[in-house]
N, C-alpha and C. Protein backbone atom coordinates (compact mmCIF):
# COMPACT_ATOMS: atom_id res chain seq x y z
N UNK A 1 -11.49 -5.69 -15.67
CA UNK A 1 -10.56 -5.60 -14.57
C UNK A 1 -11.18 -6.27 -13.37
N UNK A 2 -10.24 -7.32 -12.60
CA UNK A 2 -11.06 -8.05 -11.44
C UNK A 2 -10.18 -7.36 -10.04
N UNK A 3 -11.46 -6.92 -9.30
CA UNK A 3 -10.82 -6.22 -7.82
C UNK A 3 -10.77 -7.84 -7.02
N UNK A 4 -9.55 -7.75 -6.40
CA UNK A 4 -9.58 -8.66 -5.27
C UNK A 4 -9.69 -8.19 -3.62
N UNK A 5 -10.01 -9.06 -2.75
CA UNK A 5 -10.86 -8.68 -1.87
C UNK A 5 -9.66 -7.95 -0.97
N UNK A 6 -9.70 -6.73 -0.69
CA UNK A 6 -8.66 -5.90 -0.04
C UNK A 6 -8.11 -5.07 -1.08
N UNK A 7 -8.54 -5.23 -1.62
CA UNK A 7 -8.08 -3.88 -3.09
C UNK A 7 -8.09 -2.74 -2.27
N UNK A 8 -6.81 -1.46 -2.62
CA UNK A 8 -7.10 0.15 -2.28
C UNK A 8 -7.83 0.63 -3.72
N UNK A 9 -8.24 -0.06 -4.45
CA UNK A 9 -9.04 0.93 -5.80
C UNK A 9 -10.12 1.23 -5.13
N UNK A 10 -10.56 2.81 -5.87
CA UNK A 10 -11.08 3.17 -5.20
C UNK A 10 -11.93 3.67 -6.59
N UNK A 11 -13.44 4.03 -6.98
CA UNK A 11 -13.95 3.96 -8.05
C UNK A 11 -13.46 5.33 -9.10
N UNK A 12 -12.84 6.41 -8.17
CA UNK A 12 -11.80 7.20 -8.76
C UNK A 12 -11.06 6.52 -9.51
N UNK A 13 -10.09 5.82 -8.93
CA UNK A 13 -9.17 5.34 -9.71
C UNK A 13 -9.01 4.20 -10.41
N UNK A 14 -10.37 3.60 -10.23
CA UNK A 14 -10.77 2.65 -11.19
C UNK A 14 -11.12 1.82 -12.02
N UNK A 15 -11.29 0.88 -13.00
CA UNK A 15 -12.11 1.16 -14.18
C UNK A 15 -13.63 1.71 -14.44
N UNK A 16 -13.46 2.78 -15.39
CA UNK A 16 -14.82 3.42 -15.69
C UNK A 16 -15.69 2.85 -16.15
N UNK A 17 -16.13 1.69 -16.14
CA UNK A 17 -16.61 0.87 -16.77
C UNK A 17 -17.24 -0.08 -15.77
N UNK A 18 -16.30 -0.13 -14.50
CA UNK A 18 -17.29 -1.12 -13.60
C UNK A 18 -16.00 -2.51 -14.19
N UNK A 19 -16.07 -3.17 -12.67
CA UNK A 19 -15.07 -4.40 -12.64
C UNK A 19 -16.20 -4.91 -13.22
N UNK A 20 -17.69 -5.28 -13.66
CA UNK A 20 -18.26 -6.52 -14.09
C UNK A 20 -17.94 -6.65 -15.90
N UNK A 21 -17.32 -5.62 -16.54
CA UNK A 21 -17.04 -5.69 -17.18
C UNK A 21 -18.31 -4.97 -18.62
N UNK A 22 -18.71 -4.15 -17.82
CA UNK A 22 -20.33 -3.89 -18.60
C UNK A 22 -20.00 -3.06 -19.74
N UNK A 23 -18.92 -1.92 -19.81
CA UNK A 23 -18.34 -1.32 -21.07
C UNK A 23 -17.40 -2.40 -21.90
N UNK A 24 -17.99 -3.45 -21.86
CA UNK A 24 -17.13 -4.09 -23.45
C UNK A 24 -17.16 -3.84 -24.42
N UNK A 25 -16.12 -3.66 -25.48
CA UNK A 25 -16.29 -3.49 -26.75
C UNK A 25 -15.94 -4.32 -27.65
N UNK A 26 -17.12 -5.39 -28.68
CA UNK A 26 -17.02 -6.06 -29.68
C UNK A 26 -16.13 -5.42 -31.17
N UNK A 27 -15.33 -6.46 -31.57
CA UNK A 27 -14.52 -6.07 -32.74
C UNK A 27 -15.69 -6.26 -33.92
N UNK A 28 -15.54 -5.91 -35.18
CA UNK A 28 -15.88 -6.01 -36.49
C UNK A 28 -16.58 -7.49 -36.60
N UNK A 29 -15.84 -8.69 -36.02
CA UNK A 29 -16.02 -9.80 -36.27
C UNK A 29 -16.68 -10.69 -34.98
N UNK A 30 -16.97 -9.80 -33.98
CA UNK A 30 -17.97 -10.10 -33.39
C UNK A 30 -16.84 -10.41 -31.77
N UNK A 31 -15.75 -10.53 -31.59
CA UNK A 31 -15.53 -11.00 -30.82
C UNK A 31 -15.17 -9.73 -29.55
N UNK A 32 -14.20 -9.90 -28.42
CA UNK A 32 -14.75 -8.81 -27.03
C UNK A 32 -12.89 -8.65 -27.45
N UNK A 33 -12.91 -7.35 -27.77
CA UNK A 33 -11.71 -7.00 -27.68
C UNK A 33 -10.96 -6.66 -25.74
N UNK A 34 -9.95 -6.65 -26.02
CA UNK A 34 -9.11 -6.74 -24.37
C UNK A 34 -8.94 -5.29 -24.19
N UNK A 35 -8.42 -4.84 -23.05
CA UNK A 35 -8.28 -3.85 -22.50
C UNK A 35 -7.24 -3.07 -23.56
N UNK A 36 -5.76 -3.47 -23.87
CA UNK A 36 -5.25 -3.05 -24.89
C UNK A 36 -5.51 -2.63 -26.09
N UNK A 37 -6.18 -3.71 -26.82
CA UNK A 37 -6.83 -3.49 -28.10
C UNK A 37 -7.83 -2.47 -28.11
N UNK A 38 -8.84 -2.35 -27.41
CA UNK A 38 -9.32 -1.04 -27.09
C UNK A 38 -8.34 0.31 -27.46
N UNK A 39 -7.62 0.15 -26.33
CA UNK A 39 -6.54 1.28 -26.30
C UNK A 39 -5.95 1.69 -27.70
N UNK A 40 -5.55 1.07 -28.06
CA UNK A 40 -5.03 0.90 -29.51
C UNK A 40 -6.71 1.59 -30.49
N UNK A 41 -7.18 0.86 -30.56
CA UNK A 41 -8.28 1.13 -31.52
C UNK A 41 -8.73 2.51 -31.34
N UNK A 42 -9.00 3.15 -29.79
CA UNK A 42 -8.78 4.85 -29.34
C UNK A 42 -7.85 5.69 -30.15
N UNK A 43 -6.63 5.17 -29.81
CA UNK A 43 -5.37 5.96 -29.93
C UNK A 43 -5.49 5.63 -31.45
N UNK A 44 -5.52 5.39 -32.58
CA UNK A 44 -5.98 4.65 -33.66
C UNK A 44 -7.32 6.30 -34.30
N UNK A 45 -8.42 6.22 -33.90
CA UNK A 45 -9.32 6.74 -34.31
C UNK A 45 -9.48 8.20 -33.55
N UNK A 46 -8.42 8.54 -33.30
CA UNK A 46 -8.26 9.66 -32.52
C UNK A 46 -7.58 10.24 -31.13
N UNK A 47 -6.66 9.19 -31.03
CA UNK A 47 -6.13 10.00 -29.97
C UNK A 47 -6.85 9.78 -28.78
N UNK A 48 -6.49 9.58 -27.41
CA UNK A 48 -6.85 9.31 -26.25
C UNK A 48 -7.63 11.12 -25.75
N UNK A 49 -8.47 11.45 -25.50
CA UNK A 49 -8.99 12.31 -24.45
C UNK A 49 -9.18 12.00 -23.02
N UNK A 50 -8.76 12.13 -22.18
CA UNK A 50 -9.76 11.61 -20.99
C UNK A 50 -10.91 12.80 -20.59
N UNK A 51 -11.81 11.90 -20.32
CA UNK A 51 -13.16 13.27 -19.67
C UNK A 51 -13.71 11.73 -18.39
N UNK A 52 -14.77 12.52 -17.71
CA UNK A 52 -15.32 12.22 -16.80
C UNK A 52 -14.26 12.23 -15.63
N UNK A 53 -14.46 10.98 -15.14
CA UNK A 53 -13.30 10.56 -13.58
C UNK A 53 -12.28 10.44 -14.11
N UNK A 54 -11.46 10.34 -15.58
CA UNK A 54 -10.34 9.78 -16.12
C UNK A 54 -9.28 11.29 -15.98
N UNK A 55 -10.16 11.79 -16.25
CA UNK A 55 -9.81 13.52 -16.61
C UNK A 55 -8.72 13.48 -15.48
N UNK A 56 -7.66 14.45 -15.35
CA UNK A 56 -6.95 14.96 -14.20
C UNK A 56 -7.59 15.95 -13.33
N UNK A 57 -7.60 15.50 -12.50
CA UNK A 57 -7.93 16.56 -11.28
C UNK A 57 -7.10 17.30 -10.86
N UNK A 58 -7.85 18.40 -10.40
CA UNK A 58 -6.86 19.34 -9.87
C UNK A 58 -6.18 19.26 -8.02
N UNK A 59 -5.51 20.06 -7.56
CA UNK A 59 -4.54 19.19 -6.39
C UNK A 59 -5.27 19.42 -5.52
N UNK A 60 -6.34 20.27 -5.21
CA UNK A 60 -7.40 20.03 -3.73
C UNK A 60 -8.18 18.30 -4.00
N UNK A 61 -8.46 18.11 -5.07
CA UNK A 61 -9.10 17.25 -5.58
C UNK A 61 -8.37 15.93 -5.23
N UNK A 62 -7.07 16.13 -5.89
CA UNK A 62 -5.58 14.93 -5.51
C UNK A 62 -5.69 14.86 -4.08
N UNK A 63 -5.72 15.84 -3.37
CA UNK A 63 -5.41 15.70 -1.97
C UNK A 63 -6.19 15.25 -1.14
N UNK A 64 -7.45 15.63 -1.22
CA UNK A 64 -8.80 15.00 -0.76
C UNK A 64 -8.93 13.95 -1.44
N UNK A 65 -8.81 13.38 -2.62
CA UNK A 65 -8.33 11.90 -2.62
C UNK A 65 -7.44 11.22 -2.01
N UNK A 66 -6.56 11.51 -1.68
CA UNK A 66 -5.44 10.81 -0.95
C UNK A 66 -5.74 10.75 0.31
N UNK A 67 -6.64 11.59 0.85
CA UNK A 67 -6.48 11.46 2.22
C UNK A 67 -7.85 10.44 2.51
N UNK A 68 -8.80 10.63 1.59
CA UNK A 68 -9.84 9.67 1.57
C UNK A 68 -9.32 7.76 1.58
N UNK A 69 -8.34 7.85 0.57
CA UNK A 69 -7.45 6.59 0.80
C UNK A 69 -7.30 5.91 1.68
N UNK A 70 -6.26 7.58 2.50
CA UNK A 70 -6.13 6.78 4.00
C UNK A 70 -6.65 5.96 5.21
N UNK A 71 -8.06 7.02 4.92
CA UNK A 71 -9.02 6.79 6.16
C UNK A 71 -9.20 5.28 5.49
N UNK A 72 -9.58 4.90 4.57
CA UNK A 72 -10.19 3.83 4.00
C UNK A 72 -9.39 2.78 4.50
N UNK A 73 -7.76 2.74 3.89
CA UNK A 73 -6.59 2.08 4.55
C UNK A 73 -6.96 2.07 6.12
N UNK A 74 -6.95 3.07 6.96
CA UNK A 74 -7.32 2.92 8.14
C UNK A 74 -8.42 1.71 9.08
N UNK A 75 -9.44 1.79 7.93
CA UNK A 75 -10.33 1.19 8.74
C UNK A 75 -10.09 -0.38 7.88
N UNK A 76 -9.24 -0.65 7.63
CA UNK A 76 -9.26 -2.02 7.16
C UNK A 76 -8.03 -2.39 8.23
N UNK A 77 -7.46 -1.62 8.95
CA UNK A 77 -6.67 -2.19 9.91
C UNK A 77 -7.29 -2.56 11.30
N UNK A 78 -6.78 -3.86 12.01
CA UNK A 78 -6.59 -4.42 13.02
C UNK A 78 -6.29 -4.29 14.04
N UNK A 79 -7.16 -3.39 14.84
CA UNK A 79 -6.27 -3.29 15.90
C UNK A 79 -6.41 -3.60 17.29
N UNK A 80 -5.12 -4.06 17.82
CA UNK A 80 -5.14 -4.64 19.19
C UNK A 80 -5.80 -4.27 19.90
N UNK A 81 -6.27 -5.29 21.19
CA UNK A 81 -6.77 -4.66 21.96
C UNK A 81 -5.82 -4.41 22.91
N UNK A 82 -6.30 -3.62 24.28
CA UNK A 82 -5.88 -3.16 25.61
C UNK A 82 -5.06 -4.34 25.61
N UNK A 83 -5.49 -5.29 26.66
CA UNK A 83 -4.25 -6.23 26.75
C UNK A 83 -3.27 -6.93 25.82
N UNK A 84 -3.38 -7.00 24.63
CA UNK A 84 -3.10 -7.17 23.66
C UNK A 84 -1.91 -6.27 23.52
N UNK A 85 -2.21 -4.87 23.45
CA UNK A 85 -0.86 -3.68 23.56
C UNK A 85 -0.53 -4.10 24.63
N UNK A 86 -0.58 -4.18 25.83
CA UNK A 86 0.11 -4.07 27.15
C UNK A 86 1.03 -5.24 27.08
N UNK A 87 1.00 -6.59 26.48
CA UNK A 87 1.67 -7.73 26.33
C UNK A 87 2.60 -7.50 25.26
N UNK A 88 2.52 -6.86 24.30
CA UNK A 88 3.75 -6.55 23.13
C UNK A 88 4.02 -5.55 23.74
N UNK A 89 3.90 -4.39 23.92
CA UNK A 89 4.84 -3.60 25.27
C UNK A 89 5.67 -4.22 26.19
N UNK A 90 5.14 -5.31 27.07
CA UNK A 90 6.60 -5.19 27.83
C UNK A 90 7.12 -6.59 27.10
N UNK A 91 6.99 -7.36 26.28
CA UNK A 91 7.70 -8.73 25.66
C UNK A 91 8.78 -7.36 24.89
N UNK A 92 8.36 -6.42 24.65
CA UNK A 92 9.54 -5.36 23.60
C UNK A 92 10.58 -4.58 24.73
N UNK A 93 9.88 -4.15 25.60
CA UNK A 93 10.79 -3.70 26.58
C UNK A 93 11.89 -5.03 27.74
N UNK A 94 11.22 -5.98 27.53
CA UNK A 94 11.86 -7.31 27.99
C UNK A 94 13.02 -7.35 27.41
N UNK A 95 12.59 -7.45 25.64
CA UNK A 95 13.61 -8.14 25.33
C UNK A 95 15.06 -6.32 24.99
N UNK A 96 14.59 -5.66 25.02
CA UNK A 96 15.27 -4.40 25.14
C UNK A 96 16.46 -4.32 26.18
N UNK A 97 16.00 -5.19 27.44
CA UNK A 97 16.36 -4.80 28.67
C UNK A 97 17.56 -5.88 28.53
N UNK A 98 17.19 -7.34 28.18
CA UNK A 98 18.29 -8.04 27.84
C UNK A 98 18.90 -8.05 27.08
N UNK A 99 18.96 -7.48 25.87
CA UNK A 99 20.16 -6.89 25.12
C UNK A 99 20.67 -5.63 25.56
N UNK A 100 20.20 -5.00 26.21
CA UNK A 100 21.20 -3.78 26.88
C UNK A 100 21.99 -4.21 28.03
N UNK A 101 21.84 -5.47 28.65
CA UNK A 101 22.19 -6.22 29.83
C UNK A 101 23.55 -6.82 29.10
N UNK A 102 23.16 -7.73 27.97
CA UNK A 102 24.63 -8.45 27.13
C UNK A 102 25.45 -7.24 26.07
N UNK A 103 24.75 -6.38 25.80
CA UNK A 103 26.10 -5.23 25.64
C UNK A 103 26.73 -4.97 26.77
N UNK A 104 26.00 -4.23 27.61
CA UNK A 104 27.05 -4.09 28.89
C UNK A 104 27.76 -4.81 29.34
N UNK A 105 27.33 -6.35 29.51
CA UNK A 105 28.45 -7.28 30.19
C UNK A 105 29.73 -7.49 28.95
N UNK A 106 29.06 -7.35 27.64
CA UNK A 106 30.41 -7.88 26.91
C UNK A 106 31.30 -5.75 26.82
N UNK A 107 30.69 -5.23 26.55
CA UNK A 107 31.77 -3.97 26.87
C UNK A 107 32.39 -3.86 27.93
N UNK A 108 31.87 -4.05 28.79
CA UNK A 108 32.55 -4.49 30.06
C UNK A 108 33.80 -5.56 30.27
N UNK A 109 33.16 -6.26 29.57
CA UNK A 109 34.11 -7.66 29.62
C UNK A 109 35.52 -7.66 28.99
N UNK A 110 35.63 -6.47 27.40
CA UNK A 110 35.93 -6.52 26.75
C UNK A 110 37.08 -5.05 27.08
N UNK A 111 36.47 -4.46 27.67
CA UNK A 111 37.37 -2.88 28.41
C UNK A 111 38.28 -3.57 29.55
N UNK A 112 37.84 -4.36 30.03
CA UNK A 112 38.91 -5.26 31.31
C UNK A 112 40.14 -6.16 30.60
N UNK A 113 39.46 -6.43 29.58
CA UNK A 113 40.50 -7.55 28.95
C UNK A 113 41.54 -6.25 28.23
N UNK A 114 40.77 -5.56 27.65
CA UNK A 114 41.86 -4.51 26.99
C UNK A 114 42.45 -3.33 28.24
N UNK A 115 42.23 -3.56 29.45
CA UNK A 115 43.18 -2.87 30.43
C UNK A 115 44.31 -4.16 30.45
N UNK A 116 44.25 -5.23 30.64
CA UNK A 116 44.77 -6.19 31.38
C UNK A 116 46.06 -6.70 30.19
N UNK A 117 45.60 -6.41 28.61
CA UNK A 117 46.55 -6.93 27.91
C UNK A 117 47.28 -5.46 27.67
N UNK A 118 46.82 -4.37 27.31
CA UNK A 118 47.45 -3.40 27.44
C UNK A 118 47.93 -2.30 28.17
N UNK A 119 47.94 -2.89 29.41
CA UNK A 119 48.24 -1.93 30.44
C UNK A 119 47.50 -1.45 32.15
């Protein structure tokens, strides 16, 4: 399995084996069977178990994983600086201000015309 750079895998979730690929398993005839064929050859000679990290965890376990995620997600984000926020703040409130400016003039515009044709 190849991690690319920004991956959320996290060695929980995995491969147990290590992305360099160090748990390979050779067939009969010498060659590196694939991730599937494996699977198959398991499920084949007994049925899948999971043990170690594969195993299910229980939900304090789930949860404190998930939140470990986050932080992780967290610190791979970008974030603005001071002036940086203060300039997308008001370019958002700018442009806020002029579309609340061209609703009003066209409701406006549009309540006069409908006094004037109907009454």
């Amino acid at each position: 399995m190849t991690e690319t750079t920004g991956s959320t895998a996290t060695p929980e979730s995995g491969n147990p084996e290590g992305a360099d690929g160090a748990g390979e398993t050779t067939s009969a005839d010498g060659r590196t069977l694939s991730r599937r064929e494996r699977k198959r050859a398991n499920k084949g000679a007994g049925g899948e178990q999971k043990s170690g990290k594969r195993a299910k965890k229980g939900l304090f376990a789930r949860i404190g994983l998930f939140y470990r995620q986050i932080i992780a997600e967290l610190r791979k984000v970008v974030w603005p600086s001071r002036t940086d926020l203060i300039q997308y703040t008001s370019v958002v409130v700018t442009f806020v201000v002029v579309i609340m400016g061209l609703v009003y003039g066209l409701d406006t515009g549009f309540g006069k015309l409908s006094f004037w044709v109907f009454g």
